[in-house]
PDB file of N, CA and C in Angstrom:
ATOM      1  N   UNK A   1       0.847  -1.184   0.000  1.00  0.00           N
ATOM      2  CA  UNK A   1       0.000   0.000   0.000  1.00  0.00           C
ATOM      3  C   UNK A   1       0.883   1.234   0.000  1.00  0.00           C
ATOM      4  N   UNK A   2       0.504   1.519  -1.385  1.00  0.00           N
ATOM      5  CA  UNK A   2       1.403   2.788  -1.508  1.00  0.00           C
ATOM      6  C   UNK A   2       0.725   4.366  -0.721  1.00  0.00           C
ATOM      7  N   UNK A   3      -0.407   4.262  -0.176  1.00  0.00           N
ATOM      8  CA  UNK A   3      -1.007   5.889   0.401  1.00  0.00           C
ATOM      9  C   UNK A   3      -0.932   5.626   1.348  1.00  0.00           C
ATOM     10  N   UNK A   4      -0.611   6.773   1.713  1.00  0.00           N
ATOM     11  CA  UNK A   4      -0.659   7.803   3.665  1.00  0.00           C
ATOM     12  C   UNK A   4      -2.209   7.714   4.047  1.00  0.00           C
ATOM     13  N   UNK A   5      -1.980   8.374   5.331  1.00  0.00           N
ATOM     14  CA  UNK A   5      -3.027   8.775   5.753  1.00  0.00           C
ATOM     15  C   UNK A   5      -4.583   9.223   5.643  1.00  0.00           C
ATOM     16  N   UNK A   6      -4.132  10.268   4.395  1.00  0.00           N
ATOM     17  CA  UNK A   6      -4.821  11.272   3.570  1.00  0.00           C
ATOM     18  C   UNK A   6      -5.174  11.022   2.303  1.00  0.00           C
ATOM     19  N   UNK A   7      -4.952   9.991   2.193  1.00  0.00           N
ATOM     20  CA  UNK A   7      -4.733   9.077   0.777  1.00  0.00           C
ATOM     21  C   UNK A   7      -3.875   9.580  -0.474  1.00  0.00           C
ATOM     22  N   UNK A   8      -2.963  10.473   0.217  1.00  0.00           N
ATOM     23  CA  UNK A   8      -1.610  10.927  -0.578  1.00  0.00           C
ATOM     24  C   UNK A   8      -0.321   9.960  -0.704  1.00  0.00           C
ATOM     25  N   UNK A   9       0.140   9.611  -1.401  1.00  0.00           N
ATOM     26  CA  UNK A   9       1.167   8.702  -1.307  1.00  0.00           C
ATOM     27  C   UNK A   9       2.265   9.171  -0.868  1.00  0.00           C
ATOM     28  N   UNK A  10       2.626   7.705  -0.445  1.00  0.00           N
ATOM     29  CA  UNK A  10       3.814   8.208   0.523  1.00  0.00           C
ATOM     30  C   UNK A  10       5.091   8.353  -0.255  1.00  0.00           C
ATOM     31  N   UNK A  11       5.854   9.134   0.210  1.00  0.00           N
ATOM     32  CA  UNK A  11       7.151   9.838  -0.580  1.00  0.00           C
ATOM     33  C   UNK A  11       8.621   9.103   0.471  1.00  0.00           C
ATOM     34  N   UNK A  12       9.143   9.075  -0.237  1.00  0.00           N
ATOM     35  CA  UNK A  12      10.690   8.430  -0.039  1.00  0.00           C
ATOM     36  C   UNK A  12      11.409   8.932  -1.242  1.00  0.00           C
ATOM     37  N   UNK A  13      12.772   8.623  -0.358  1.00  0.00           N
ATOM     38  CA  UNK A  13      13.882   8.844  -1.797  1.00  0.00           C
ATOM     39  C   UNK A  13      13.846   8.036  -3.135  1.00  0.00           C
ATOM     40  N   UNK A  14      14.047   8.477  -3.925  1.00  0.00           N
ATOM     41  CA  UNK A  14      13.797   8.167  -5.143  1.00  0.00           C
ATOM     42  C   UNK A  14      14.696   6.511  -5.583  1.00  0.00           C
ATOM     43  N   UNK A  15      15.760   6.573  -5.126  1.00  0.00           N
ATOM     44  CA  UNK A  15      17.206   5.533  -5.023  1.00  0.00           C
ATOM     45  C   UNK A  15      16.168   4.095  -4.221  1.00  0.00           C
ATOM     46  N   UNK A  16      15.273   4.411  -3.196  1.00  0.00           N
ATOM     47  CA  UNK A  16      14.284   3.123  -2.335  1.00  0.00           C
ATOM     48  C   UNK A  16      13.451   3.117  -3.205  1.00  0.00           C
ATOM     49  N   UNK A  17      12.587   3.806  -3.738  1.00  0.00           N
ATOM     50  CA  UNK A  17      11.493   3.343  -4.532  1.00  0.00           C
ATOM     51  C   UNK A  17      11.878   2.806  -5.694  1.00  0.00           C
ATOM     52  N   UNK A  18      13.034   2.923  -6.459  1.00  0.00           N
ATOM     53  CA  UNK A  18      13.940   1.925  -7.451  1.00  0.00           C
ATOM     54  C   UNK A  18      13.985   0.390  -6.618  1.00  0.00           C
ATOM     55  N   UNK A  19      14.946   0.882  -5.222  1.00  0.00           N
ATOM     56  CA  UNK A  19      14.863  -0.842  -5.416  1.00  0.00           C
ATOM     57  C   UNK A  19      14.028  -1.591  -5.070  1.00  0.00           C
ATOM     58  N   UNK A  20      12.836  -0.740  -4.424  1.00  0.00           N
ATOM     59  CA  UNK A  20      11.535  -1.548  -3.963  1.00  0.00           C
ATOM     60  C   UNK A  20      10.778  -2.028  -5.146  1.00  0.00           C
ATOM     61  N   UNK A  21      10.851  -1.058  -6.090  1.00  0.00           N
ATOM     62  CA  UNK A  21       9.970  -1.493  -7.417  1.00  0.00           C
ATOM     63  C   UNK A  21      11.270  -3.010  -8.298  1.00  0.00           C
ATOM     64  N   UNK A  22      12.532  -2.762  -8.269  1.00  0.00           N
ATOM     65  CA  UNK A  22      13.063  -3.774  -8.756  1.00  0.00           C
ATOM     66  C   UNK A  22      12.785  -4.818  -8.083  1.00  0.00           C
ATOM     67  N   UNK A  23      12.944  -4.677  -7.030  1.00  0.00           N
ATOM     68  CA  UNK A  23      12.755  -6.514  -6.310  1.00  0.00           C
ATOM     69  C   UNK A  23      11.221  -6.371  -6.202  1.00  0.00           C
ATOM     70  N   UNK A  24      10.628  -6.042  -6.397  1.00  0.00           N
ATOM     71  CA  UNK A  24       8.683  -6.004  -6.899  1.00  0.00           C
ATOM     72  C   UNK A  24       8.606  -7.018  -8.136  1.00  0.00           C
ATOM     73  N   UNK A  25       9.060  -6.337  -8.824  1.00  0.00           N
ATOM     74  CA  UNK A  25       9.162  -7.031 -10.246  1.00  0.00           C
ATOM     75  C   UNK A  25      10.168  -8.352 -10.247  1.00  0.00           C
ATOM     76  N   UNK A  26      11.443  -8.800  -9.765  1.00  0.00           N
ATOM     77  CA  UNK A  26      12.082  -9.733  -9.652  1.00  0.00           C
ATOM     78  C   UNK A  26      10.915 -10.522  -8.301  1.00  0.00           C
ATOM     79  N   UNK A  27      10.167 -10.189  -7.576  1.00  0.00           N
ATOM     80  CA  UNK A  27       9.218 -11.357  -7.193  1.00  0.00           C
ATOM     81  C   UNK A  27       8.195 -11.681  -8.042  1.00  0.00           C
ATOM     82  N   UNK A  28       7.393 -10.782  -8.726  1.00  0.00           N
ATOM     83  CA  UNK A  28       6.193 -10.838  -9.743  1.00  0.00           C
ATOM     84  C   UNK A  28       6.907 -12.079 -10.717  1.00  0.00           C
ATOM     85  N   UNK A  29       7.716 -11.445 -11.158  1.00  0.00           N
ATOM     86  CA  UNK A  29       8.438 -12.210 -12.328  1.00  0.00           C
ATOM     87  C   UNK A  29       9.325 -13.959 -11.605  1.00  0.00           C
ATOM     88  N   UNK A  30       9.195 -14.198 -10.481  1.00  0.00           N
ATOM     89  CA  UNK A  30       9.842 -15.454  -9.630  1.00  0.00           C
ATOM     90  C   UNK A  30      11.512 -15.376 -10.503  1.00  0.00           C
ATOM     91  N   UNK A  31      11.947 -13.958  -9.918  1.00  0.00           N
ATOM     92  CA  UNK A  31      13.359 -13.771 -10.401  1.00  0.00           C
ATOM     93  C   UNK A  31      13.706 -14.113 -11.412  1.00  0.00           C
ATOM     94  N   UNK A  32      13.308 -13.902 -12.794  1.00  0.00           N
ATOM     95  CA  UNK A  32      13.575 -14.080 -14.067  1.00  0.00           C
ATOM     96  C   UNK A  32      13.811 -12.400 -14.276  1.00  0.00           C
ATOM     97  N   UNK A  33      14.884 -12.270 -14.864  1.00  0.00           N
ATOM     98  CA  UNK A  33      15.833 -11.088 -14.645  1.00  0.00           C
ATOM     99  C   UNK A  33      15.431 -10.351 -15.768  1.00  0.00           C
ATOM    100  N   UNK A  34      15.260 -11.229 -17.025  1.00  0.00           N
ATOM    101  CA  UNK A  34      14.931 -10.779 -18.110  1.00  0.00           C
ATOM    102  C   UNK A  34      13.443 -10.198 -18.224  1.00  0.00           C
ATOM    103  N   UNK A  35      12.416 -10.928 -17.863  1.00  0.00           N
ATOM    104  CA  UNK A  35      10.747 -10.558 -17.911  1.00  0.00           C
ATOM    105  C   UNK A  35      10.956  -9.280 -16.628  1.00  0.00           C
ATOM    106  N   UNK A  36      11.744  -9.253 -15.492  1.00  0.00           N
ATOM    107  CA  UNK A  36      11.660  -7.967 -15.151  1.00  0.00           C
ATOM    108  C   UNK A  36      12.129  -6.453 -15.687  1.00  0.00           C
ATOM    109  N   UNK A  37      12.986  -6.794 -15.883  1.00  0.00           N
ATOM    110  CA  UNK A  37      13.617  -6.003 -16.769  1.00  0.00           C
ATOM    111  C   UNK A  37      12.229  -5.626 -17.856  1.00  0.00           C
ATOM    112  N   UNK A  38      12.173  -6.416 -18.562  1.00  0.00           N
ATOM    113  CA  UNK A  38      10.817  -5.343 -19.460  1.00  0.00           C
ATOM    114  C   UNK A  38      10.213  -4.956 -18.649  1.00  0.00           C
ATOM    115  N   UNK A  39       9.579  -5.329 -17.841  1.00  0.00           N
ATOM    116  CA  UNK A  39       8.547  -5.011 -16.924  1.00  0.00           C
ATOM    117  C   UNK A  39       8.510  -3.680 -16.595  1.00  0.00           C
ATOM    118  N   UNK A  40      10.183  -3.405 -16.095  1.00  0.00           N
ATOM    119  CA  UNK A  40      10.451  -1.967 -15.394  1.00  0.00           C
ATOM    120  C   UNK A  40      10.421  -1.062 -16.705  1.00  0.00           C
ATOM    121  N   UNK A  41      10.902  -1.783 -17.853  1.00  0.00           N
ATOM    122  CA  UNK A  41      11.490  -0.882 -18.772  1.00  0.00           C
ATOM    123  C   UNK A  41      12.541  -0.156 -19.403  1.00  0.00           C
ATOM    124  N   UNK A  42      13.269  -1.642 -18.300  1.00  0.00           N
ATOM    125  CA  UNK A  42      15.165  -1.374 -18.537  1.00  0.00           C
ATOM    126  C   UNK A  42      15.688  -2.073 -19.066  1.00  0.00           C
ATOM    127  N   UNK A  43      16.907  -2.487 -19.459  1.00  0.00           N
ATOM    128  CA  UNK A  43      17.825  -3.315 -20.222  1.00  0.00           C
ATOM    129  C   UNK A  43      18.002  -4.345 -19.073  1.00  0.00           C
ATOM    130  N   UNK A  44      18.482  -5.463 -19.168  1.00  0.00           N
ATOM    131  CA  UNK A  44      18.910  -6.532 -18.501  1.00  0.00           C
ATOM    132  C   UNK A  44      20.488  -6.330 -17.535  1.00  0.00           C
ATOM    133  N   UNK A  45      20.932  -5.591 -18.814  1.00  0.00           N
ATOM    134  CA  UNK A  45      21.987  -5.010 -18.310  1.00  0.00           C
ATOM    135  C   UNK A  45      21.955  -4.414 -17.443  1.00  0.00           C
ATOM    136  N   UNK A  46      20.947  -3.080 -17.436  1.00  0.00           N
ATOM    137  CA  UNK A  46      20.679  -1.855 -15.946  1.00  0.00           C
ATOM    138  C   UNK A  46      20.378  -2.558 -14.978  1.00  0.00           C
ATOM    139  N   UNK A  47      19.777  -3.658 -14.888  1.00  0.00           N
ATOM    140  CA  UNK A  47      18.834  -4.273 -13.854  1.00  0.00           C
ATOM    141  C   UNK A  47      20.000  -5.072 -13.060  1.00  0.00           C
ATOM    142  N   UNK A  48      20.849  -5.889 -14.036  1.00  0.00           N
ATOM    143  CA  UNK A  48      21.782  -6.674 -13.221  1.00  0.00           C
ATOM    144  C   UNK A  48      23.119  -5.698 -12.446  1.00  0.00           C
ATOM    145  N   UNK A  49      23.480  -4.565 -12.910  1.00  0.00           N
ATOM    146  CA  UNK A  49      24.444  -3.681 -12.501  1.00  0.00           C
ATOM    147  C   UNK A  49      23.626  -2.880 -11.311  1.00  0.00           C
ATOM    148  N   UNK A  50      22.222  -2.907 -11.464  1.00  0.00           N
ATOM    149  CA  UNK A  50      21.953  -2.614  -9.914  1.00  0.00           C
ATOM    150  C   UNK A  50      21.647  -3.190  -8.912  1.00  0.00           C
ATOM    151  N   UNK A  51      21.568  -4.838  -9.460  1.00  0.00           N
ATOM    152  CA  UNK A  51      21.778  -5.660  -8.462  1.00  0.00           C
ATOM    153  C   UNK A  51      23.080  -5.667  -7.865  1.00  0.00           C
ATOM    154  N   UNK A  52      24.338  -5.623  -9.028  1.00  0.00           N
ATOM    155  CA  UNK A  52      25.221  -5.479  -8.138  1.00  0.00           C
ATOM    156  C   UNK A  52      25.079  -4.380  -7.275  1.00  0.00           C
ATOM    157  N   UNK A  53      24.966  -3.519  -7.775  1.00  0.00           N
ATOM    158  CA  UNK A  53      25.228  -2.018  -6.609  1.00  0.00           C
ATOM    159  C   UNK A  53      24.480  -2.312  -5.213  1.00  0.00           C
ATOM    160  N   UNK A  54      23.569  -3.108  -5.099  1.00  0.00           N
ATOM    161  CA  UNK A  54      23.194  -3.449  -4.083  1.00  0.00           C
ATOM    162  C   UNK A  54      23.411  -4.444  -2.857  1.00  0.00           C
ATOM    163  N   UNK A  55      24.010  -5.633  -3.786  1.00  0.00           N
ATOM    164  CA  UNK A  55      24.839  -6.297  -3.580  1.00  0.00           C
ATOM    165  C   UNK A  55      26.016  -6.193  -2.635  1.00  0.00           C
ATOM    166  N   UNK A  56      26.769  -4.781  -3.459  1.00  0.00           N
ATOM    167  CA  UNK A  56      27.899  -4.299  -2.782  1.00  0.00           C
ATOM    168  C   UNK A  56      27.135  -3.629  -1.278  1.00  0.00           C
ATOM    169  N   UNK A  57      26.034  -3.178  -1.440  1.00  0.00           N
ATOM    170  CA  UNK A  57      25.924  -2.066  -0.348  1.00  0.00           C
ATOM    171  C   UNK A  57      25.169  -3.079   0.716  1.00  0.00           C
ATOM    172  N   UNK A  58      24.959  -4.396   0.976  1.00  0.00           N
ATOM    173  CA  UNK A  58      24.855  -5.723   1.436  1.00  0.00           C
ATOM    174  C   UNK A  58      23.069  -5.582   1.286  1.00  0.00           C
ATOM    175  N   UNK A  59      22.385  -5.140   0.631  1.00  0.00           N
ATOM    176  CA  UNK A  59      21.009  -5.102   0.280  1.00  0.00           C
ATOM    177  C   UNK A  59      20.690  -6.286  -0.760  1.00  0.00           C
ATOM    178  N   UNK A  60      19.957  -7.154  -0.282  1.00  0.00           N
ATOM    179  CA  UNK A  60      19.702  -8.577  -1.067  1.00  0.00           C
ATOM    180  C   UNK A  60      18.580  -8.612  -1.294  1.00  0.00           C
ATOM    181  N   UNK A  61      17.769  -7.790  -0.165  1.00  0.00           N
ATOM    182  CA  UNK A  61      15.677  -8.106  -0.333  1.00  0.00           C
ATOM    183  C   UNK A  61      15.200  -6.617  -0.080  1.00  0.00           C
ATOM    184  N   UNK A  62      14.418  -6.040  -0.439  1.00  0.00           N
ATOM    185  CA  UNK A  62      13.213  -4.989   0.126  1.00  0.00           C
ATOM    186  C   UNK A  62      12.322  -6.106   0.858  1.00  0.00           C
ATOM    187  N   UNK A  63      11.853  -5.118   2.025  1.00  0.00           N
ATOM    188  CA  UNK A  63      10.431  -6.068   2.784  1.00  0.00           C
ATOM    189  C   UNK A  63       9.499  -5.163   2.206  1.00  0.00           C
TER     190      UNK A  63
END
C-alpha cells in the first residue's frame, strides 16, 4: 500500500522506490531477470548492474 493517511502517497527517496519497485518485479516475475527487466522498462543489463550495486551495499531483499 502505496497511500498515507490522507490518501496521498507516501514519498521516499527516489534511489528506495527503485529498489523496492526492482525486487517487486524480480518477485512478480519469480526472479527471471529478463521478464523484469521489461517489466520496469530497462535493459537486462541496468537491472543486473543494480543488483550489483546493491549487492555491494549488502542489500539482497526490500520487505
Amino acid at each position: 500500500n502505496n497511500q498515507g493517511k490522507n490518501g496521498s502517497l507516501d514519498v521516499m527517496p527516489l534511489a528506495e522506490m527503485e529498489r523496492k519497485l526492482i525486487f517487486a518485479a524480480l518477485k512478480k516475475t519469480n526472479n527471471h531477470k529478463t521478464k523484469a527487466a521489461e517489466l520496469l522498462g530497462i535493459t537486462v543489463r541496468t537491472l543486473r548492474n543494480k543488483l550489483n550495486e546493491y549487492k555491494e551495499q549488502g542489500i539482497e531483499e526490500v520487505s
